[in-house]
C-alpha atoms as a PDB file:
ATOM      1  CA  UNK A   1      67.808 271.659 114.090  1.00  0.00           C
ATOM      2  CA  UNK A   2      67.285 270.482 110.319  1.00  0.00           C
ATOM      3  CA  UNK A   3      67.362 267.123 109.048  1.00  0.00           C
ATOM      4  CA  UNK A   4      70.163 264.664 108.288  1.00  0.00           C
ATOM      5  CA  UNK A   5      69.832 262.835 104.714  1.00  0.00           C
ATOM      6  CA  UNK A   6      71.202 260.043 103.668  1.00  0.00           C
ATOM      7  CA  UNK A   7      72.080 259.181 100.035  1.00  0.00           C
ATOM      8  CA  UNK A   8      73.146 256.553  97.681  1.00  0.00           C
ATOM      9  CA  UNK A   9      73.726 256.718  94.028  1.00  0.00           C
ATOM     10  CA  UNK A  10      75.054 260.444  94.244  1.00  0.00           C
ATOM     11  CA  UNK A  11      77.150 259.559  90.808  1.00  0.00           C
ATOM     12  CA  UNK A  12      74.011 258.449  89.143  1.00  0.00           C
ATOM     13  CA  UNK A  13      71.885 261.064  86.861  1.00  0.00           C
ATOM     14  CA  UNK A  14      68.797 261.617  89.253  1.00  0.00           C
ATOM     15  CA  UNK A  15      71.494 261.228  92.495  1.00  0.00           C
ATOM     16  CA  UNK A  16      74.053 263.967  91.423  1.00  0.00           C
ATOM     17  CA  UNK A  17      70.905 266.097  91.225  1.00  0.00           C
ATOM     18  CA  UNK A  18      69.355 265.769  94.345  1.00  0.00           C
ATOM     19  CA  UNK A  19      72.636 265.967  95.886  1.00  0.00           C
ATOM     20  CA  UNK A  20      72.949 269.489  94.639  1.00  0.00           C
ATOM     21  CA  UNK A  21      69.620 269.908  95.727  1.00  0.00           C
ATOM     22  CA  UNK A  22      69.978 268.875  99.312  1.00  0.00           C
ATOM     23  CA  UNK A  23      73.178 270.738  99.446  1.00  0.00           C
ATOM     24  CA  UNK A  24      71.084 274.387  99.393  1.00  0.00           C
ATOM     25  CA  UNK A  25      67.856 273.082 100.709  1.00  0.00           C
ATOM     26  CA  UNK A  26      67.918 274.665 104.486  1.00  0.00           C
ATOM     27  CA  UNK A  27      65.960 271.806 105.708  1.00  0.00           C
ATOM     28  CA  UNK A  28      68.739 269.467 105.590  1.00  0.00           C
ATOM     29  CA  UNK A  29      71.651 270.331 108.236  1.00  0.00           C
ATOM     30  CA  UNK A  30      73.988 267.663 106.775  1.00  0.00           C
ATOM     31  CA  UNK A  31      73.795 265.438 103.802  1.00  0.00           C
ATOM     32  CA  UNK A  32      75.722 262.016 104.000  1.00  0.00           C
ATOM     33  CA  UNK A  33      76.428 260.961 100.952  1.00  0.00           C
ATOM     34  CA  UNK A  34      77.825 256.990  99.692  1.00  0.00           C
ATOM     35  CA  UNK A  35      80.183 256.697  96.652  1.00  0.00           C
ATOM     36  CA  UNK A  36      82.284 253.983  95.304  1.00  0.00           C
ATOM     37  CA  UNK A  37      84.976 257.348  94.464  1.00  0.00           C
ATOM     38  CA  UNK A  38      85.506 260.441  96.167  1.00  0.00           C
ATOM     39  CA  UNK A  39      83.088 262.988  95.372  1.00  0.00           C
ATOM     40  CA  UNK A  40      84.056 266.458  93.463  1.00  0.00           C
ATOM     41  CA  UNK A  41      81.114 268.562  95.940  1.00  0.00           C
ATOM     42  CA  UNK A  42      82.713 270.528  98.574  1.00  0.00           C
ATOM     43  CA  UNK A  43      80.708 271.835 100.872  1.00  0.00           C
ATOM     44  CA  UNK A  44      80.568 272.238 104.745  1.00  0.00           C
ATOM     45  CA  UNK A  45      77.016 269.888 104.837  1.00  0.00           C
ATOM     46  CA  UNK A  46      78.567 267.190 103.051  1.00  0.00           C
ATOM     47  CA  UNK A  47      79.768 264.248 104.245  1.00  0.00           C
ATOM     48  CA  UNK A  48      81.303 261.880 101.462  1.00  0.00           C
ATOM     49  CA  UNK A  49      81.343 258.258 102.792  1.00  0.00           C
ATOM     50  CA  UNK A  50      83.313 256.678 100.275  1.00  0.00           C
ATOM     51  CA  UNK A  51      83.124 252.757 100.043  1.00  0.00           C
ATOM     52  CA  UNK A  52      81.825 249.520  97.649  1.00  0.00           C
ATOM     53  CA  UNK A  53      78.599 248.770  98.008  1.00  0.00           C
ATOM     54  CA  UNK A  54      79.182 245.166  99.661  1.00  0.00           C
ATOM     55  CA  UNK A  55      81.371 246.907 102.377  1.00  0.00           C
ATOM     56  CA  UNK A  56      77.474 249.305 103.686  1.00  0.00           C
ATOM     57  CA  UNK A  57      76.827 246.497 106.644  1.00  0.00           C
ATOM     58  CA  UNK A  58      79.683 247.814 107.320  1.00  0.00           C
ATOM     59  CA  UNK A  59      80.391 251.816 107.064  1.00  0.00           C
ATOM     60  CA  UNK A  60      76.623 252.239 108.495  1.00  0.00           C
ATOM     61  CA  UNK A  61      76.794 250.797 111.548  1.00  0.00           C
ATOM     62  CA  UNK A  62      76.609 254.143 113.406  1.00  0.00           C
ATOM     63  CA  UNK A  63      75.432 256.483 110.756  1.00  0.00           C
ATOM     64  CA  UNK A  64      72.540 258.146 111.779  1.00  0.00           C
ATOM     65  CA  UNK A  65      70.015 260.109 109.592  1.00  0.00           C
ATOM     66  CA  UNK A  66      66.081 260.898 109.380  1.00  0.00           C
ATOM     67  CA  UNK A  67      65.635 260.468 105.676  1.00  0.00           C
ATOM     68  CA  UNK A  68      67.318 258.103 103.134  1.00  0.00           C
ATOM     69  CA  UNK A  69      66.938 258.786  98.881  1.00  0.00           C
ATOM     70  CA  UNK A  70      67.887 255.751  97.262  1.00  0.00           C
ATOM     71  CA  UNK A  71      69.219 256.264  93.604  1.00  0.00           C
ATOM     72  CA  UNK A  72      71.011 253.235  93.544  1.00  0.00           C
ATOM     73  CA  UNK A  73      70.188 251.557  90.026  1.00  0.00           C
ATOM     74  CA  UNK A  74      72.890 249.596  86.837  1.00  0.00           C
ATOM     75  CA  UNK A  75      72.104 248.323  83.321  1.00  0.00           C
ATOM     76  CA  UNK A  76      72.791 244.532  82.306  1.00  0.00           C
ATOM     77  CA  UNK A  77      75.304 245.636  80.184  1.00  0.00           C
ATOM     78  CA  UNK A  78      77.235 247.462  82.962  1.00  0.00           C
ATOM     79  CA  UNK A  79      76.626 244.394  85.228  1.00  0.00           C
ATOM     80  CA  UNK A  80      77.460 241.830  82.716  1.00  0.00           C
ATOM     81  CA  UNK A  81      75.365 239.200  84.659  1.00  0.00           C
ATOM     82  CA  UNK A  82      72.037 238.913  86.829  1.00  0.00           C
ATOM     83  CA  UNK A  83      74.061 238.357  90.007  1.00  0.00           C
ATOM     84  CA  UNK A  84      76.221 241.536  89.772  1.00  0.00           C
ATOM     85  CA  UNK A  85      72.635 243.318  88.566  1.00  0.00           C
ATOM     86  CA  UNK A  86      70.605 242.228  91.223  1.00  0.00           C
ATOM     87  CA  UNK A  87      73.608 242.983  93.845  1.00  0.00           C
ATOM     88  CA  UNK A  88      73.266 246.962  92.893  1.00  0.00           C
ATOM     89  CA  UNK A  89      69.319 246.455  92.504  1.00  0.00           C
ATOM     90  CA  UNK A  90      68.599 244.677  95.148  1.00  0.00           C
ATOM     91  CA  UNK A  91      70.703 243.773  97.848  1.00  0.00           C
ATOM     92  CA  UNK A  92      71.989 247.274  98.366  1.00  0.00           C
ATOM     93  CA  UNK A  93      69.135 249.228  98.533  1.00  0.00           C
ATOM     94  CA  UNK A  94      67.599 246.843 101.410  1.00  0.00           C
ATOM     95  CA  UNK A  95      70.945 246.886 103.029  1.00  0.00           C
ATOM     96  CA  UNK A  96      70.519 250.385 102.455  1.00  0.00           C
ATOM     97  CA  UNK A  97      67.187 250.356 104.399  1.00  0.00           C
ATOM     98  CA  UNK A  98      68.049 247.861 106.751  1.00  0.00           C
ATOM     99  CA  UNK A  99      70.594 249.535 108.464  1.00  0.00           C
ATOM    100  CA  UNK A 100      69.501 252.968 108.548  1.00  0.00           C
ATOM    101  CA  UNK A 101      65.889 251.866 109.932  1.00  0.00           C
ATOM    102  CA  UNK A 102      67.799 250.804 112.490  1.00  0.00           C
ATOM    103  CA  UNK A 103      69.693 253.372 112.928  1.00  0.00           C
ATOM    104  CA  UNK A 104      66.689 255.398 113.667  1.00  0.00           C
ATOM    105  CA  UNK A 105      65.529 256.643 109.827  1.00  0.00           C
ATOM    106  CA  UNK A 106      61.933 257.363 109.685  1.00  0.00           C
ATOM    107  CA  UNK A 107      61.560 258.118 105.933  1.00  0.00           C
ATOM    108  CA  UNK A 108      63.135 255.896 102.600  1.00  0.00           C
ATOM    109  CA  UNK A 109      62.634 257.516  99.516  1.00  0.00           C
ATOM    110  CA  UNK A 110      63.481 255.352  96.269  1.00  0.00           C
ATOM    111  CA  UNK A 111      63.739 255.557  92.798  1.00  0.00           C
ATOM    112  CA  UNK A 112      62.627 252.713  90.611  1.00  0.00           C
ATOM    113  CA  UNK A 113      61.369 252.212  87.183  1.00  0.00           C
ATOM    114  CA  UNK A 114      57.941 252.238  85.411  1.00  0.00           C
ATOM    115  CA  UNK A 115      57.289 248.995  84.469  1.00  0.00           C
ATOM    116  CA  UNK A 116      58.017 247.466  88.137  1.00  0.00           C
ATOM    117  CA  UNK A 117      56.330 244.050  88.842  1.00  0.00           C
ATOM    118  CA  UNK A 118      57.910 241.112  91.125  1.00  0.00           C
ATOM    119  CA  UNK A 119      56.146 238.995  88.993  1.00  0.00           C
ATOM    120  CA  UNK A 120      57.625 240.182  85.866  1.00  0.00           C
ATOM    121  CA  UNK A 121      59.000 238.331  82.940  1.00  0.00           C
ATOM    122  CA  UNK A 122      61.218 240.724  82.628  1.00  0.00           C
ATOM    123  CA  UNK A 123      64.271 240.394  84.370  1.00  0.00           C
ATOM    124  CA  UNK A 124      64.930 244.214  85.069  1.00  0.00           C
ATOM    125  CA  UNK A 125      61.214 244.974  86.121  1.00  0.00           C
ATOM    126  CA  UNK A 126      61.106 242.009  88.265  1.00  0.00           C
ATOM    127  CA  UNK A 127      63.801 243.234  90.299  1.00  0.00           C
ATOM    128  CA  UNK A 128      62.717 246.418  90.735  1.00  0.00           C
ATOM    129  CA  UNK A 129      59.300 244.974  91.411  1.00  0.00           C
ATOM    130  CA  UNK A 130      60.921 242.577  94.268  1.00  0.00           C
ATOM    131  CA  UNK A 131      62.724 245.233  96.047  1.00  0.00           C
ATOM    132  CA  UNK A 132      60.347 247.369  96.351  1.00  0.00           C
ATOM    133  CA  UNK A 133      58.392 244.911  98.126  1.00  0.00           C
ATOM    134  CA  UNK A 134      60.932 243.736 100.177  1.00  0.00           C
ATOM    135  CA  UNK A 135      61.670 247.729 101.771  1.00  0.00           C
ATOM    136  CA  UNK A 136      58.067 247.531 102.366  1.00  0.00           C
ATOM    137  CA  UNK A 137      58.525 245.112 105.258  1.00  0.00           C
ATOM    138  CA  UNK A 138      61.580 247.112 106.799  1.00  0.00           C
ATOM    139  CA  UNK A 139      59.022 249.560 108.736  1.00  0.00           C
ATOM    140  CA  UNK A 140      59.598 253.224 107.471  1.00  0.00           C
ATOM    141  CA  UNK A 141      56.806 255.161 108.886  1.00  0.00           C
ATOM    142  CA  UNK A 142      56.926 256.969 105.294  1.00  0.00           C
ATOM    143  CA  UNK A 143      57.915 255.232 102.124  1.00  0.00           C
ATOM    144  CA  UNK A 144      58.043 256.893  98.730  1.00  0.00           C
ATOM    145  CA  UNK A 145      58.272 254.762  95.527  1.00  0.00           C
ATOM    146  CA  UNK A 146      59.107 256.616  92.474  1.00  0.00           C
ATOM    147  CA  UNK A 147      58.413 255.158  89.079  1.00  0.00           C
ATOM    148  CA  UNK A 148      60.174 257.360  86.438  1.00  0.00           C
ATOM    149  CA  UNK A 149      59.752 256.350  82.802  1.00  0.00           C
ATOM    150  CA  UNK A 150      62.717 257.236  80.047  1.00  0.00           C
ATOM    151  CA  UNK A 151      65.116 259.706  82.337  1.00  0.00           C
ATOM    152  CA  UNK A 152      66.313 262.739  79.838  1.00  0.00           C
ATOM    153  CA  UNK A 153      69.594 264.292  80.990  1.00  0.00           C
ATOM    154  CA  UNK A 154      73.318 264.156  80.794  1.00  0.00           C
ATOM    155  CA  UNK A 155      74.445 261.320  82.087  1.00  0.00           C
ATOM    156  CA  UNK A 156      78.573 261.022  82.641  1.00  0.00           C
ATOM    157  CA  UNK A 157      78.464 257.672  81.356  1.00  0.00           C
ATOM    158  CA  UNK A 158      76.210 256.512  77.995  1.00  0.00           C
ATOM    159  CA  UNK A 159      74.598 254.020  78.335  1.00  0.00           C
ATOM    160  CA  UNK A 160      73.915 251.654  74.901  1.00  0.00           C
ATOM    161  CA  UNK A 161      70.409 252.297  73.667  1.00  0.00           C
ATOM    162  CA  UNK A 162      69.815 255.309  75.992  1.00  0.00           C
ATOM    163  CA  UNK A 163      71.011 258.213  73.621  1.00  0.00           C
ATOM    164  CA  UNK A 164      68.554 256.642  70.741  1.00  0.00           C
ATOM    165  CA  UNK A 165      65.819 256.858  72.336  1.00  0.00           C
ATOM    166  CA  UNK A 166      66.034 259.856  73.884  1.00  0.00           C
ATOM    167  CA  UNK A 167      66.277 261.326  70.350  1.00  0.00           C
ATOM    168  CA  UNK A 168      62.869 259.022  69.071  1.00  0.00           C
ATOM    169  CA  UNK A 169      61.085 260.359  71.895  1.00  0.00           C
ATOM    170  CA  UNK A 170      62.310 264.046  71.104  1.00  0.00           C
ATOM    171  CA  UNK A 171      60.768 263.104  67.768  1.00  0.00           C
ATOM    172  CA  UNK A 172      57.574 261.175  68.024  1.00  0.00           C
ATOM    173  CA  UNK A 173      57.111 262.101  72.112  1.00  0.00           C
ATOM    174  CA  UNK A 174      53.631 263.475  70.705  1.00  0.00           C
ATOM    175  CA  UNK A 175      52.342 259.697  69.680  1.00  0.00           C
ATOM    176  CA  UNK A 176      53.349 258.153  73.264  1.00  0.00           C
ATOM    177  CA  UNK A 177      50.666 257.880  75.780  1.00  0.00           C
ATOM    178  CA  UNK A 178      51.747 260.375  78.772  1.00  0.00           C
ATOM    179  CA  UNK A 179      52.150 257.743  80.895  1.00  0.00           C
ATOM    180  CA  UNK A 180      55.319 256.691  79.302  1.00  0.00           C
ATOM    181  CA  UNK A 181      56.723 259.583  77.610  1.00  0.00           C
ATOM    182  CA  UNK A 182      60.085 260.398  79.053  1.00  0.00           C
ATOM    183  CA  UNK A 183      61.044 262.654  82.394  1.00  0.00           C
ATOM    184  CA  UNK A 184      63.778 264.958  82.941  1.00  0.00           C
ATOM    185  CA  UNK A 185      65.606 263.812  85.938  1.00  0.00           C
ATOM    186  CA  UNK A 186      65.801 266.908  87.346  1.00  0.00           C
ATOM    187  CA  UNK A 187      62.162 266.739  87.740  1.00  0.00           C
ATOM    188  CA  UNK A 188      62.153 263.308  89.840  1.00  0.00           C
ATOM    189  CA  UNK A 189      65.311 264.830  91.918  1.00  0.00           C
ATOM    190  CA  UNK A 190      62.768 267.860  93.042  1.00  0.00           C
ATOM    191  CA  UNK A 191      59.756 265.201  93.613  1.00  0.00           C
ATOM    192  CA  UNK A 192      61.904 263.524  95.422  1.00  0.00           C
ATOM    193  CA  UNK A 193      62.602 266.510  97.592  1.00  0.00           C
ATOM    194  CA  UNK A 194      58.802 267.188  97.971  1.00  0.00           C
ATOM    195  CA  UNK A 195      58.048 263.782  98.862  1.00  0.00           C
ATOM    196  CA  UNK A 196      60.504 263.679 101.336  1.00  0.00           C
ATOM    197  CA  UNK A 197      59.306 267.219 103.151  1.00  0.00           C
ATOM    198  CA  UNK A 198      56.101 265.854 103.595  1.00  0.00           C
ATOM    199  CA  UNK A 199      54.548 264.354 106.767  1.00  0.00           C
ATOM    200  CA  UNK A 200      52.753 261.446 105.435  1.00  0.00           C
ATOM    201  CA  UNK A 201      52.486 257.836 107.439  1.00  0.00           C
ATOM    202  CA  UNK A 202      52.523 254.799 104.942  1.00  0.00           C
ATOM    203  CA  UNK A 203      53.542 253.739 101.434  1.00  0.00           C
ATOM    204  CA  UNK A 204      53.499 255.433  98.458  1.00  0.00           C
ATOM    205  CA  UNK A 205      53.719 254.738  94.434  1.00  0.00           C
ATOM    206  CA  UNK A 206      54.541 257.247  92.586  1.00  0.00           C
ATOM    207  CA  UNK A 207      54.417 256.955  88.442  1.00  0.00           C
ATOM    208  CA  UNK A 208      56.184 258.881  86.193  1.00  0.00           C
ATOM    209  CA  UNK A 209      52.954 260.783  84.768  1.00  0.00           C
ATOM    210  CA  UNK A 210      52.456 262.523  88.540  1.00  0.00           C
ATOM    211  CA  UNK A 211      55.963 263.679  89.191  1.00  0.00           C
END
């Protein structure tokens, strides 16, 4: 029998991807998938568990999968204040964890940011940095950490800033160390997919310059 996956942030650039992705991939028997609105997919693997992100304590009490891709990620501007940010940022994706490790999930694979420190100055990084950590300590037998710089792609909603700099790094990409030059999502939506195929025991950091 193939695997169950678990997925939030299917709305999300990288998560719409991989959602695709897992919805052809043979390895994966049924794909649950977490929205705040019902998604457009139909198909016979997909289970749409439509809900707000406060109400997952909830909803996943008796959901049940091997591997969970977190996409889950907002901007300040979207959020409007740190609370509201860190509530997407943070609390969710350890809820996330939380409930599906007990459940029975053996593998978390999440998407971060380059940049990531819990001892940031940086508001954004810090949180990204802190909940990282704090999966860590949930007990995954496998955890993947992906740190994607710049995503390219195209997004449903804009977000401010985004669209510029997409176009400066189109432009002067060539002066940017390769470390940060920008990713196509669709690239950390397959690395994603390859981490989570693999059978590896432990944690893992991935930056955007190795996926």
């Amino acid at each position: 029998m193939g695997q169950i996956a678990l997925v939030a942030g299917t709305t999300g650039l990288i998560g719409r991807q991989l959602l695709d992705l897992l919805l052809v991939d043979s390895d994966f028997e049924k794909v649950i998938a977490i929205s705040r609105k019902p998604l457009e997919n139909v198909n016979h693997k997909l289970q749409n568990i439509v809900c707000e992100l406060n109400q997952l304590p909830v909803v996943l009490q008796n959901v049940k999968a091997d591997v969970v891709f977190c996409c889950l990620g907002t901007t300040m501007r979207i959020a409007k204040t740190k609370e509201a940010f860190r509530a997407v940022d943070f609390d969710a994706p350890l809820v996330l964890a939380k409930m599906a490790k007990e459940n029975g999930a053996k593998k978390y694979v999440l998407v971060s940011a380059l940049g990531s420190n819990k001892n940031s100055s940086i508001f954004y990084n810090q949180v990204k940095g802190q909940v990282e950590e704090a999966i860590s300590h949930v007990g995954f037998d496998s955890y993947h950490i992906l740190q994607p710089s710049l995503l390219t792609g195209t997004r449903k909603e804009q977000r401010t800033g985004e669209g510029a700099a997409q176009v400066f790094y189109k432009i002067f990409g060539f002066l940017i160390p390769k470390k940060y030059a920008s990713i196509e999502s669709i690239k950390v939506a397959r690395a994603m997919m390859g981490y989570a195929s693999q059978i590896q025991i432990g944690k893992y950091v991935h930056q955007s310059v190795d996926l």
